[in-house]
Structure formats: structure tokens, C-alpha cells
Protein backbone atom coordinates (compact mmCIF):
# COMPACT_ATOMS: atom_id res chain seq x y z
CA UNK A 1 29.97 87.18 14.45
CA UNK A 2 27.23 86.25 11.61
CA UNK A 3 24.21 88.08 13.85
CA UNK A 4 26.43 91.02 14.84
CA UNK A 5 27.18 91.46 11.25
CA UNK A 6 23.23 91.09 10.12
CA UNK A 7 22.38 93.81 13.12
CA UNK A 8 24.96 95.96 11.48
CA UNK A 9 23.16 95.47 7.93
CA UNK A 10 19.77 96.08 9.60
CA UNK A 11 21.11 99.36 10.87
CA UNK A 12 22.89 100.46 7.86
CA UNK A 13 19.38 99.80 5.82
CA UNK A 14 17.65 102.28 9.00
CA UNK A 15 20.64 104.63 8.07
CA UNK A 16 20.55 104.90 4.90
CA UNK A 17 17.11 105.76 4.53
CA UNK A 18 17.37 108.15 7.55
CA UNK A 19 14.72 106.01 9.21
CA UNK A 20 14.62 106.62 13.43
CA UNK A 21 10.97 105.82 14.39
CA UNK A 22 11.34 102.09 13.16
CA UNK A 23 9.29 99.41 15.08
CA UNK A 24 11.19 95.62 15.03
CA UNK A 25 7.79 93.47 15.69
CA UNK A 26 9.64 90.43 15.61
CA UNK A 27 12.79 88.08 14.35
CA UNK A 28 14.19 84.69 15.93
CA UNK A 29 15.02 84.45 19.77
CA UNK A 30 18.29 84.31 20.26
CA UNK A 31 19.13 80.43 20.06
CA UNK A 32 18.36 80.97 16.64
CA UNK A 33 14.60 79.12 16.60
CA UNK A 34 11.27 81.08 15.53
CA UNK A 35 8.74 82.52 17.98
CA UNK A 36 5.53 80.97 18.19
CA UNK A 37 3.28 81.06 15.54
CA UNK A 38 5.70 81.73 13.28
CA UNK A 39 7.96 79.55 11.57
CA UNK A 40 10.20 81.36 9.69
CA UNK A 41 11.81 83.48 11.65
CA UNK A 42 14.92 81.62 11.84
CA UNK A 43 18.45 82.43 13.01
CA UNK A 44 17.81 86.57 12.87
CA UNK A 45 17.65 86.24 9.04
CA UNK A 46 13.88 86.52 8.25
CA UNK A 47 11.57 88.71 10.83
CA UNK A 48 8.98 91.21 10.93
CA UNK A 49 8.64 95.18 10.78
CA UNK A 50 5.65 97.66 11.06
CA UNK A 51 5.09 100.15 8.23
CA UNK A 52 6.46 103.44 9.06
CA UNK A 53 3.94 105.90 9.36
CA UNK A 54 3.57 110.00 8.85
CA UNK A 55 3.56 110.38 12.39
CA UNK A 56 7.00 109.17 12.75
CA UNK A 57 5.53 107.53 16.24
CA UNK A 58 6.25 103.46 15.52
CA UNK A 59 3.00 102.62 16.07
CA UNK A 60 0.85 100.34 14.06
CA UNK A 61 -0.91 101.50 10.92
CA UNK A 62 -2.71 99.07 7.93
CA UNK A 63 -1.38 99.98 4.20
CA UNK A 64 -3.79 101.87 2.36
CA UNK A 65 -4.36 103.76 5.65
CA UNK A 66 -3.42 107.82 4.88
CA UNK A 67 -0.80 106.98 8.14
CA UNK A 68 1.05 104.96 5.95
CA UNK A 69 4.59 106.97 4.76
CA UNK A 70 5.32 105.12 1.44
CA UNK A 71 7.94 107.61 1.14
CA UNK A 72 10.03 107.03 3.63
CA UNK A 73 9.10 103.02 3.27
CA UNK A 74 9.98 102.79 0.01
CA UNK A 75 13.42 104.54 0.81
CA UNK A 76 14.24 101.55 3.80
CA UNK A 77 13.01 99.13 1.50
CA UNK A 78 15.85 100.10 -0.86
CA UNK A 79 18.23 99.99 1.91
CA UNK A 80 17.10 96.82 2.72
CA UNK A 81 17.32 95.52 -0.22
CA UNK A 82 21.04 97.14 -0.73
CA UNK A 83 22.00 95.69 2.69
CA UNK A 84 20.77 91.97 1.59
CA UNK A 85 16.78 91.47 2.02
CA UNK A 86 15.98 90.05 -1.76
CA UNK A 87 12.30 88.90 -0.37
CA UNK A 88 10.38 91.65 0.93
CA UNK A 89 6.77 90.43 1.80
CA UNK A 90 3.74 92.91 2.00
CA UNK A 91 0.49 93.28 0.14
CA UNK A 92 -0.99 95.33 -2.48
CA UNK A 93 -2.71 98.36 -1.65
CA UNK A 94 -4.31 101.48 -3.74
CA UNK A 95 -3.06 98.91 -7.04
CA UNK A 96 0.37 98.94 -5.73
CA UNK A 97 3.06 97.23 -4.01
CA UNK A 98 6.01 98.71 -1.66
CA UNK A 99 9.58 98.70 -3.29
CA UNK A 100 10.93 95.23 -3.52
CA UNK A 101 8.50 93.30 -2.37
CA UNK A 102 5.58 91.01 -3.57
CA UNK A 103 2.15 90.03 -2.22
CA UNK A 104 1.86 87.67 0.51
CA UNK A 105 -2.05 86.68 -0.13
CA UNK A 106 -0.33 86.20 -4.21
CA UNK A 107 2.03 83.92 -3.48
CA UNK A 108 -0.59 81.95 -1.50
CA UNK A 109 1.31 82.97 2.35
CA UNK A 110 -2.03 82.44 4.34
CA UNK A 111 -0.51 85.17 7.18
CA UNK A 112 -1.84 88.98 6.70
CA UNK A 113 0.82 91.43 5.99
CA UNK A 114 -0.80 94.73 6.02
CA UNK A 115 0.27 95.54 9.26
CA UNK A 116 3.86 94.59 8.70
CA UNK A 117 6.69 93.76 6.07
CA UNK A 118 8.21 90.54 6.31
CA UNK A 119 11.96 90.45 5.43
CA UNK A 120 13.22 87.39 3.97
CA UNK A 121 15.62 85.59 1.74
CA UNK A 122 19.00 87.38 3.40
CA UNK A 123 21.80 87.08 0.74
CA UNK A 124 24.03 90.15 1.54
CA UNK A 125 26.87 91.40 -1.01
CA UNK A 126 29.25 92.83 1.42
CA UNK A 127 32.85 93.60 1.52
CA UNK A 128 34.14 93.64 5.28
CA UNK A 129 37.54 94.91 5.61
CA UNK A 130 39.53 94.48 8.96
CA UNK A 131 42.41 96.77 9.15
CA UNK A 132 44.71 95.09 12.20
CA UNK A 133 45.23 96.93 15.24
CA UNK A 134 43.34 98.02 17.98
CA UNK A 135 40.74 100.92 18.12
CA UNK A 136 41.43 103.38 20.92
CA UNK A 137 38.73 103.22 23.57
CA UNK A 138 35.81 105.72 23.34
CA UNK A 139 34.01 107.28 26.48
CA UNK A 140 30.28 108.69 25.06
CA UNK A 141 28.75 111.03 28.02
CA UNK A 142 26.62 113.74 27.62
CA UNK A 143 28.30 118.17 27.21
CA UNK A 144 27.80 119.06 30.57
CA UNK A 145 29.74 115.82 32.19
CA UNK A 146 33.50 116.76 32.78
């Protein structure tokens, strides 16, 4: 229930900033322990995601690099930050940082983060209302199915 609810938060931060091209480098496995080398990525709470770029393509791109969309990465990082992310690590680049976050080689975090964000310090604010019943089932197929 606690994972299917985070995935749900993950997705509602890719919604709400209209994101579609995002690239999930890495969270826990799912027994909950982190994948080798790191250590943090615990129980689907703290993982890893590449910058969005211009090209909308998912691939890898360094900050500072013109294929960098701080637009549209400042936008998830609000809805990350809405959904329950409070400790966004990046790095500075061109003077700055990304919204919501703070410098890994700053706070002395010996891993480079200019290839990805590093989502940490999950402490959502969420209302989750159950209304009783059951949901009629839903077939999804494409038009020209009968």
C-alpha cells in the first residue's frame, strides 16, 4: 500500500508538470534495500532521475549543458516537492541551483550529481479519501477494436 501510494505521488509530480519524456535512473529494488553502490536508495523513498532535456528524448545530458530544459525541470521539481520530495539533490551550474534543491559537492555528498537529481527526504502531506464501494471495471483498447 505505502509504495503504490509513493508511485502514485511520483506520477502526480510527472503530471503536474506535464512531464512525459522522464528517465527513472534508479530507486530501491523491490525488497526495499539499495542497489549497489548506492546506499540510500532505500524502500522506494530516495532514488535517482536524469535532467530533462530540450529534446524531450530521456537521454542523458550534464547541467550547464544548452540540452538541459530548466524550464520544464524546475516545473517537476515543484511537483515534486508538492507531492513530498523536501531534499532535492543537484549541483550548481551557470551560479544557480534547480528549484528545491541544494548542492551535493556543498553539503560535502562525495557522488556527482550533474547528470541526475537525487530525490530524498519523502515527507508527503496528503489527504487520501476512500469513498466505499466498488469501481466498475474498465476495458482500455484502442478506436478501431469493437
Amino acid at each position: 500500500m505505502y509504495l503504490e501510494m509513493l508511485s502514485h505521488l511520483l506520477l502526480g509530480s510527472v503530471a503536474h508538470a506535464g512531464v512525459n519524456d522522464l528517465t527513472v535512473n534508479q530507486f530501491s529494488k523491490s525488497d526495499g534495500s539499495s542497489p549497489d553502490p548506492s546506499k540510500s536508495h532505500r524502500s522506494g523513498k530516495n532514488g535517482d532521475l536524469r535532467y530533462l532535456r530540450t529534446d524531450g528524448s530521456g537521454g542523458s545530458v550534464i547541467l550547464g549543458n544548452s540540452g538541459v530544459d530548466v524550464n520544464r525541470q524546475n516545473q517537476l521539481n515543484d511537483g515534486l516537492h508538492l507531492f513530498g520530495w523536501k531534499d532535492m539533490i543537484s549541483e550548481r551550474f551557470n551560479g544557480g541551483l534547480l528549484n528545491h534543491t541544494s548542492s551535493a559537492k556543498e553539503r560535502g555528498i562525495k557522488s556527482d550529481h550533474s547528470n541526475h537529481e537525487h530525490l530524498q527526504g519523502y515527507s508527503p502531506n496528503v489527504q487520501v479519501n476512500y469513498y466505499e464501494g466498488e469501481l466498475a471495471p474498465v476495458i482500455v483498447k484502442p478506436n478501431n477494436e469493437q
